[in-house]
N, C-alpha and C. Protein backbone atom coordinates (compact mmCIF):
# COMPACT_ATOMS: atom_id res chain seq x y z
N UNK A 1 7.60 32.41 -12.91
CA UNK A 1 7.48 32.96 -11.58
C UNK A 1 7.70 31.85 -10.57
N UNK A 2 7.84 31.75 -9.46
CA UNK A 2 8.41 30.99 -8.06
C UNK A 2 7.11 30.30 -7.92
N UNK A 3 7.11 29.36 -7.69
CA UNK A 3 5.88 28.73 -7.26
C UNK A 3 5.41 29.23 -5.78
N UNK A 4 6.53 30.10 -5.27
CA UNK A 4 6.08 30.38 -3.32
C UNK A 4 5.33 31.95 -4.09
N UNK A 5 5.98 32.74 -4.92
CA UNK A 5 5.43 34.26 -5.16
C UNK A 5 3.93 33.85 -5.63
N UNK A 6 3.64 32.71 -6.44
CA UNK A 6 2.12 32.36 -7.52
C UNK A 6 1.29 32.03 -5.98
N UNK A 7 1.77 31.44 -5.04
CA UNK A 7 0.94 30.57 -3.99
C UNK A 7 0.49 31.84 -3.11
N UNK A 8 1.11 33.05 -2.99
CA UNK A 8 1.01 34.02 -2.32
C UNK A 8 0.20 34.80 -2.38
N UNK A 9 0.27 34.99 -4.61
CA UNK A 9 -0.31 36.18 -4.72
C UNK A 9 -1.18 35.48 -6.01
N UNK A 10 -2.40 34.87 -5.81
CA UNK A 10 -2.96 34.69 -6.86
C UNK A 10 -3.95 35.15 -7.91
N UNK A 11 -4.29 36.15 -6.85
CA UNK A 11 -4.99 37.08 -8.03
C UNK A 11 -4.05 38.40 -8.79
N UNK A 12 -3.60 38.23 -8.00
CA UNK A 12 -2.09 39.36 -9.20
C UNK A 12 -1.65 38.16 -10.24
N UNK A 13 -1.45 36.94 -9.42
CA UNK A 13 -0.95 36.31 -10.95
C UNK A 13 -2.16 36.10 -12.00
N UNK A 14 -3.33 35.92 -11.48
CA UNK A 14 -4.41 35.82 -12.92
C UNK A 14 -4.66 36.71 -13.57
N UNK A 15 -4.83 38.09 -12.95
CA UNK A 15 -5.01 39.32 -13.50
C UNK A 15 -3.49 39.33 -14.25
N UNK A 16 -2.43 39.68 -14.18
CA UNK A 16 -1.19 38.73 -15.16
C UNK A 16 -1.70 38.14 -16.34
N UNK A 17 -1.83 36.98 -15.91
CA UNK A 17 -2.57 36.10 -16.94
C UNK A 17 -3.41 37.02 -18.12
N UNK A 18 -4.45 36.97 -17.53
CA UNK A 18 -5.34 37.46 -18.42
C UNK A 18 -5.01 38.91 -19.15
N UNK A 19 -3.84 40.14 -18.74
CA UNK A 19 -3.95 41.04 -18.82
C UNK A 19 -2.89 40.49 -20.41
N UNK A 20 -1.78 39.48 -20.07
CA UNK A 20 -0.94 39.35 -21.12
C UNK A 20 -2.00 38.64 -22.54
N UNK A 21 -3.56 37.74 -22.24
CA UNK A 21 -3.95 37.53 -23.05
C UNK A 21 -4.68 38.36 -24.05
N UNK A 22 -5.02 39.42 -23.61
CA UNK A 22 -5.95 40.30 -23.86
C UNK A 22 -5.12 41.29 -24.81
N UNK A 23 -3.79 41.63 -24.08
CA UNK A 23 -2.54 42.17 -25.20
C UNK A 23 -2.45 41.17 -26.68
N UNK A 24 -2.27 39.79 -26.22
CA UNK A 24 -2.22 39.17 -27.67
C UNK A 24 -3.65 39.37 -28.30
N UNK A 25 -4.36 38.86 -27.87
CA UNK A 25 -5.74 38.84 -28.85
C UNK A 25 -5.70 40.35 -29.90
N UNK A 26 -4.84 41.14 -28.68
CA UNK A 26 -5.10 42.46 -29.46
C UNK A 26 -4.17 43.35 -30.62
N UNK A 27 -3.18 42.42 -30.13
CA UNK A 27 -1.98 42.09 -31.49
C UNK A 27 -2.43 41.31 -32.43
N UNK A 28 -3.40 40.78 -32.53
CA UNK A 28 -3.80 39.61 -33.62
C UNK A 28 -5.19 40.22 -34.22
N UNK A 29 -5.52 40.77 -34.35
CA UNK A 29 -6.51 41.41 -34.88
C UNK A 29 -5.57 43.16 -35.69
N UNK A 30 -4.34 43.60 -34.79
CA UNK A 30 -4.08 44.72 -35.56
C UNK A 30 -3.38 44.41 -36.71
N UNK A 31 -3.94 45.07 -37.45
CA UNK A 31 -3.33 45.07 -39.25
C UNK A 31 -2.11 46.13 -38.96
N UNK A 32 -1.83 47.37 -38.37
CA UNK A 32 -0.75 48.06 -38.07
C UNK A 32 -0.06 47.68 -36.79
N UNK A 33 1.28 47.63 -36.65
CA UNK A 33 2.00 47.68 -35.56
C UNK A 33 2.94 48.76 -35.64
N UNK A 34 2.52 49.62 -36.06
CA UNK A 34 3.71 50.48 -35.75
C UNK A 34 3.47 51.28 -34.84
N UNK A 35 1.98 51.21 -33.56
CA UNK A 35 1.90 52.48 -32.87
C UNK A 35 2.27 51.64 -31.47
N UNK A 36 2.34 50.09 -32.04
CA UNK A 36 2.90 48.95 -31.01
C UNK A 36 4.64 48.78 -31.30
N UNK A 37 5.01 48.80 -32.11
CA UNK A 37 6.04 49.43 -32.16
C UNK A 37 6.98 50.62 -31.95
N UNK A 38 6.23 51.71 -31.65
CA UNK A 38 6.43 52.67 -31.01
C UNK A 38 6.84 52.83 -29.20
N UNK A 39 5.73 52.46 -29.04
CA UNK A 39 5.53 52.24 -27.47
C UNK A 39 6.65 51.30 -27.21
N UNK A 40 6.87 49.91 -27.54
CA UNK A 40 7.72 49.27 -27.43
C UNK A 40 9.69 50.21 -27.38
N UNK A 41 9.47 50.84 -28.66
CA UNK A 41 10.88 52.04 -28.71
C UNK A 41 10.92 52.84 -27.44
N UNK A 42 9.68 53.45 -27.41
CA UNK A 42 9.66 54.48 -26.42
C UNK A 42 10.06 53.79 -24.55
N UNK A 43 10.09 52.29 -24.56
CA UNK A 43 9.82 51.67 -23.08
C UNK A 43 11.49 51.30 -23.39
N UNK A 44 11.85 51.57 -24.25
CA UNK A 44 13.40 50.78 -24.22
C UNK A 44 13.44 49.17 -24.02
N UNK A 45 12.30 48.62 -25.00
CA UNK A 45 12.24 47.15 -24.97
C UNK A 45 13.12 47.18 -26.33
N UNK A 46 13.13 47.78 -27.37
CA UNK A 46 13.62 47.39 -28.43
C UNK A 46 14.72 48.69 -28.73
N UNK A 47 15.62 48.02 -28.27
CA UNK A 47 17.10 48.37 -28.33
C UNK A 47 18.11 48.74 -29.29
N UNK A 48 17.37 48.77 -30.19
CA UNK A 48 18.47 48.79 -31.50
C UNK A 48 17.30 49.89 -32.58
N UNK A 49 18.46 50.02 -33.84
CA UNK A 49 17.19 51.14 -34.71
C UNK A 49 17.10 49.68 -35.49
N UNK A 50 15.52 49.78 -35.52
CA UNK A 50 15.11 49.36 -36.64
C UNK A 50 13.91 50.00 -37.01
N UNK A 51 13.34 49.55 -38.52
CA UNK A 51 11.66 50.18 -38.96
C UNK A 51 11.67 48.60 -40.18
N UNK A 52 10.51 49.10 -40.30
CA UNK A 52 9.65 48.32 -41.91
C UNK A 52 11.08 48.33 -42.84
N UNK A 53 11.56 49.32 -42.94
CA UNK A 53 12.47 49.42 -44.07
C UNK A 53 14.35 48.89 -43.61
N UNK A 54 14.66 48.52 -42.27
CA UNK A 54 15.65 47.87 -42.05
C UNK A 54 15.44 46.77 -40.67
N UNK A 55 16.29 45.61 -40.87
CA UNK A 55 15.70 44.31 -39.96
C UNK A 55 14.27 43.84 -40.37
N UNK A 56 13.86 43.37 -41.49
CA UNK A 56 12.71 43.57 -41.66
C UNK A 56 11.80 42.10 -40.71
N UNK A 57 13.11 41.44 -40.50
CA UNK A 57 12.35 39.93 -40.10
C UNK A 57 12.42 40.26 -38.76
N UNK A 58 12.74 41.09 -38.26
CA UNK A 58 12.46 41.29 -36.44
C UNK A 58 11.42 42.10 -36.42
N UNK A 59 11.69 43.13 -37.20
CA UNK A 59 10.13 43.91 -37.65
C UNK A 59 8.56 43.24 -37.41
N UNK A 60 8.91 42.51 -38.40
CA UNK A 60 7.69 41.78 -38.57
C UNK A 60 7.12 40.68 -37.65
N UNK A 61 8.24 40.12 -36.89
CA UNK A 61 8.52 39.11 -36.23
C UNK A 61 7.92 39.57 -34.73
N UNK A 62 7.10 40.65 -34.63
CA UNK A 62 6.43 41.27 -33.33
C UNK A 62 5.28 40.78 -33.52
């Protein structure tokens, strides 16, 4: 981010912060990703077909 947008808006950027940490902590504790994998399909972040059973190293690699 711009160092003039962070100086502007700093509690949008911590809430940021913290909102992206709270996503990992919560990827790291799930034993399934596929309902995080889903959502991800459904937002058009992940662009291509894949599952468990083809691309397996991008698969996993979430």
């Amino acid at each position: 981010m711009p160092q003039e947008w962070t100086e502007l808006h700093p509690c949008t950027l911590k809430a940021l912060v913290n909102a992206i940490q709270k996503a990992q902590a919560d990827l790291k504790q799930r034993t399934d990703l596929s309902q995080v994998w889903d959502m991800l399909v459904d937002y058009q972040i992940i662009q291509f077909e894949c599952s468990a059973q083809r691309h397996v190293y991008d698969y996993h690699k979430i």
